[in-house]
Protein backbone atom coordinates (compact mmCIF):
# COMPACT_ATOMS: atom_id res chain seq x y z
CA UNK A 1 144.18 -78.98 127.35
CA UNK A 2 146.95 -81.25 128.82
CA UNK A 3 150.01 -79.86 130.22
CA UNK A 4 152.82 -82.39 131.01
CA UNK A 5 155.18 -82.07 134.07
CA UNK A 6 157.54 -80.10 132.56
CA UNK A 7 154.97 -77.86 131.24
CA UNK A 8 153.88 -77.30 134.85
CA UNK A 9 157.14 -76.27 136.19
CA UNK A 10 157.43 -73.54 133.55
CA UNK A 11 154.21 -72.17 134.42
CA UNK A 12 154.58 -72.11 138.13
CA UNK A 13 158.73 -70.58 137.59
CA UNK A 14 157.28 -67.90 135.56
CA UNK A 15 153.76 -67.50 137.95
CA UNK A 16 157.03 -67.27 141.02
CA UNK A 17 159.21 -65.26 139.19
CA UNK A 18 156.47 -62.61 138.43
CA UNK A 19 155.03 -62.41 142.06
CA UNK A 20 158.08 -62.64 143.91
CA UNK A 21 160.58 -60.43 141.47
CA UNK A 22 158.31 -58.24 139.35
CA UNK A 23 155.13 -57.55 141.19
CA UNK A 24 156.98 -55.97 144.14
CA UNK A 25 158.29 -52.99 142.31
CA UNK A 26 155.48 -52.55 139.64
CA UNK A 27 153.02 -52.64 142.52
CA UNK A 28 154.75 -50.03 144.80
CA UNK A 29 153.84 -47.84 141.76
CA UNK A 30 150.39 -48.00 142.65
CA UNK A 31 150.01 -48.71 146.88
CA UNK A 32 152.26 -47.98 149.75
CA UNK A 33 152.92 -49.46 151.66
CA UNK A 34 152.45 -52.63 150.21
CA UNK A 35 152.52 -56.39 151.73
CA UNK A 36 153.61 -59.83 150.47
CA UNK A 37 151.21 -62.50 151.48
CA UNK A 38 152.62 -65.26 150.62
CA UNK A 39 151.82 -68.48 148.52
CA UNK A 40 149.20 -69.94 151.25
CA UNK A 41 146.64 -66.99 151.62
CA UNK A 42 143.64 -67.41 149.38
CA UNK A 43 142.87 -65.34 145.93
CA UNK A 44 145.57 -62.63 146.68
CA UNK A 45 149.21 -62.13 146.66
CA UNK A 46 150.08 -58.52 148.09
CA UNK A 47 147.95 -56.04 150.41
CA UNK A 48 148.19 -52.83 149.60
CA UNK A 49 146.83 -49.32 150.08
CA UNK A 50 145.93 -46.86 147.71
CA UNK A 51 143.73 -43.79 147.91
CA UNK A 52 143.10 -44.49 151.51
CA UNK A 53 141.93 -48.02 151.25
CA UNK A 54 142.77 -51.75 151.26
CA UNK A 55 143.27 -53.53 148.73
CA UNK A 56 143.81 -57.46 147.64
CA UNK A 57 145.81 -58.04 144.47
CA UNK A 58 145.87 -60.96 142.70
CA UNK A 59 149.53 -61.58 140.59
CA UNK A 60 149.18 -63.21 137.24
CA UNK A 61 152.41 -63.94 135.27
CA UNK A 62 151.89 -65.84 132.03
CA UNK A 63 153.65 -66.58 128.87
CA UNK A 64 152.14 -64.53 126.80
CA UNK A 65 151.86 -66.48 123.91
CA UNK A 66 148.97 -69.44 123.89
CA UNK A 67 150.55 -72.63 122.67
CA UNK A 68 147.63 -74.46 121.47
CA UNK A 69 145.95 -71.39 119.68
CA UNK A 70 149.12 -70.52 118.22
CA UNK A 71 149.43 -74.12 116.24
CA UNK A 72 145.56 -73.97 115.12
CA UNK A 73 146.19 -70.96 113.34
CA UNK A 74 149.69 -71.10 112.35
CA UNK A 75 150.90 -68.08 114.06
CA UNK A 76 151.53 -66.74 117.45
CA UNK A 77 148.32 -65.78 119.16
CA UNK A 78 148.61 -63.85 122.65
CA UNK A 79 147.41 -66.25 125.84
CA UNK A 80 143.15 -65.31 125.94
CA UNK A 81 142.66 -64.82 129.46
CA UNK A 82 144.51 -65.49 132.89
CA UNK A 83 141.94 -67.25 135.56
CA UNK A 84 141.88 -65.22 138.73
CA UNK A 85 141.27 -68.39 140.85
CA UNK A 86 140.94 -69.08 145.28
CA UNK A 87 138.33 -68.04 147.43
CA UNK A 88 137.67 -63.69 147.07
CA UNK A 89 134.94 -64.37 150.09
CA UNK A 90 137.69 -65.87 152.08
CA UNK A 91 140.33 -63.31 151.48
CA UNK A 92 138.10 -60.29 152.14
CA UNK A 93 137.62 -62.15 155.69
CA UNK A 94 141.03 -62.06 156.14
CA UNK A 95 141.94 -58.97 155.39
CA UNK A 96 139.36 -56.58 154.34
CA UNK A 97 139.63 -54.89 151.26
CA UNK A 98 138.73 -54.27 147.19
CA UNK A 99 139.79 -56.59 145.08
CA UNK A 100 142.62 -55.37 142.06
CA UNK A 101 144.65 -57.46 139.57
CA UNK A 102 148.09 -57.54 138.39
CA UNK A 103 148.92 -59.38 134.90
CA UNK A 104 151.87 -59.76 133.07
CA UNK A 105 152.33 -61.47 130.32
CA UNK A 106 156.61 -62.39 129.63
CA UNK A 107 157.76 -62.71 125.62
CA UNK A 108 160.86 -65.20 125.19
CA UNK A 109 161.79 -61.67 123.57
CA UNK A 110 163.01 -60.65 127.47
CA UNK A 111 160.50 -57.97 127.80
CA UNK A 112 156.87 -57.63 129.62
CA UNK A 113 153.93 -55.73 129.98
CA UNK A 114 152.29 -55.52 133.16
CA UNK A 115 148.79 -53.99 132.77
CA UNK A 116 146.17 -53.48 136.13
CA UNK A 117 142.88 -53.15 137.11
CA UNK A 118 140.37 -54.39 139.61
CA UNK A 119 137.63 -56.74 139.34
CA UNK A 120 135.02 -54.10 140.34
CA UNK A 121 135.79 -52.58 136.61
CA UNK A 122 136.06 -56.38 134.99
CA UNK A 123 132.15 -56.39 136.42
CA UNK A 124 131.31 -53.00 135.29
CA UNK A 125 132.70 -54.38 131.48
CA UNK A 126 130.62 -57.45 131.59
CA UNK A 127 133.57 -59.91 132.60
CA UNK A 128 133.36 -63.19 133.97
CA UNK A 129 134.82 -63.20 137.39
CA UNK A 130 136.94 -66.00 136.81
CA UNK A 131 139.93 -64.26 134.70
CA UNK A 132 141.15 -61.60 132.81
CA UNK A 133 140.18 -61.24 129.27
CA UNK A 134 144.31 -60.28 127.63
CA UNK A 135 143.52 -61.23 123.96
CA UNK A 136 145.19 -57.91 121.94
CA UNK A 137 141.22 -57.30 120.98
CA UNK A 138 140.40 -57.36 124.77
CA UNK A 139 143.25 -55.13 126.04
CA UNK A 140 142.70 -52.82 123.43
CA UNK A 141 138.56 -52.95 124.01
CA UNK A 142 138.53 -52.60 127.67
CA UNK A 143 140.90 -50.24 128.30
CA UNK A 144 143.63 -51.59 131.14
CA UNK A 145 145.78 -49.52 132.32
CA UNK A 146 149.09 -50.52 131.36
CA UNK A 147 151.76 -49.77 133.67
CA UNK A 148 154.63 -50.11 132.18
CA UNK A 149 156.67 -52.02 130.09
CA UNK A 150 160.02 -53.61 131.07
CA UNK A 151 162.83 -56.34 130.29
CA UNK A 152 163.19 -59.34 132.65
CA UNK A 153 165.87 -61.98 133.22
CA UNK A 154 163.53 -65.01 133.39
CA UNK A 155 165.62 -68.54 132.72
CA UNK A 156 164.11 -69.77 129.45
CA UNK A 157 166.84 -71.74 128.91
CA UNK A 158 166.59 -73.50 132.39
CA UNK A 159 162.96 -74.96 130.46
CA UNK A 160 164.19 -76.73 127.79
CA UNK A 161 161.22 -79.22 127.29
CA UNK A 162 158.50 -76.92 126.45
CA UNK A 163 157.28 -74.97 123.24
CA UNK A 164 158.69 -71.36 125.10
CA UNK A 165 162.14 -72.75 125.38
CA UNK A 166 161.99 -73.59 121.44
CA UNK A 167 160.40 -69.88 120.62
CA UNK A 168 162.94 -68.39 122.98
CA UNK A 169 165.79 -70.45 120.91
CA UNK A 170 164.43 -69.99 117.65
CA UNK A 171 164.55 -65.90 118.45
CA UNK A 172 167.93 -66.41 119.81
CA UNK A 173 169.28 -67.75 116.94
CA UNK A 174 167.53 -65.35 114.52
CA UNK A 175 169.14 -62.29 116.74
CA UNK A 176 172.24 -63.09 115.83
């Protein structure tokens, strides 16, 4: 699956826009205190604590709709699964501590969801390591916890070149 430069720059201004706007409050939900760790370190984005112990999570923002899926079949098809990529081994050198996930997928709509869990429970489910199952069957299947759900102010309309931009417009229009 090809993504072209534009295509790119949506996905990392959403992936930003997510860890550096969203995550921060949705996470202090769950740890305090809670640390940004910036772009550079490997696997995770924030340190936090919860019940007493250290923990390494991983932000995922996504569109949530899958492009390519969505054309096969005609209609719009939630993004499968988000890839919980870098080096875990690395991390837990670093800074020693479980390993917990943040997704949330972002409709052109203006709202979220941001469900959690840790990869300790993706294991226990039968899960590949490598990403998040967030297909509607595999939310409702393995149980996430979802905590909450939200309106954002992320700039579709600074996107203009990408299949998003032309959902986000087509809803626009319709809302009217």
């Amino acid at each position: 699956m090809f993504k072209d430069e534009f295509e790119v720059a949506f996905s990392q201004a959403l992936g930003r826009y997510v860890e550096t706007r969203l995550a921060p409050a949705l996470l202090r939900r769950l740890y305090d205190p809670l640390e940004y760790l910036g772009a550079t370190f490997p696997w995770a984005d924030y340190y936090g604590y919860r019940y007493g112990q250290g923990w390494l999570i991983s932000v995922k923002g996504r569109f949530v709709w899958d492009r390519h899926e969505s054309a096969r079949r005609g209609c719009l098809v939630r993004n499968p699964r988000y890839k919980l990529d870098g080096d875990r081994g690395q991390a837990v050198m670093l800074r020693p501590g479980k390993l917990a996930w943040l997704t949330v997928p972002m409709n052109f709509d203006g709202t979220y969801e941001a469900f959690h869990g840790t990869v300790e429970e993706l294991s226990r489910l039968g899960v590949k390591e490598s990403g998040v199952p967030m297909s509607d069957a595999a939310i409702a299947r393995n149980g996430y916890t979802l905590i909450c759900r939200g309106a954002h102010s992320f700039p579709f309309h600074e996107h203009p070149h990408v299949w998003a931009y032309d959902l986000f417009r087509e809803w626009r229009a319709g809302a009217r």
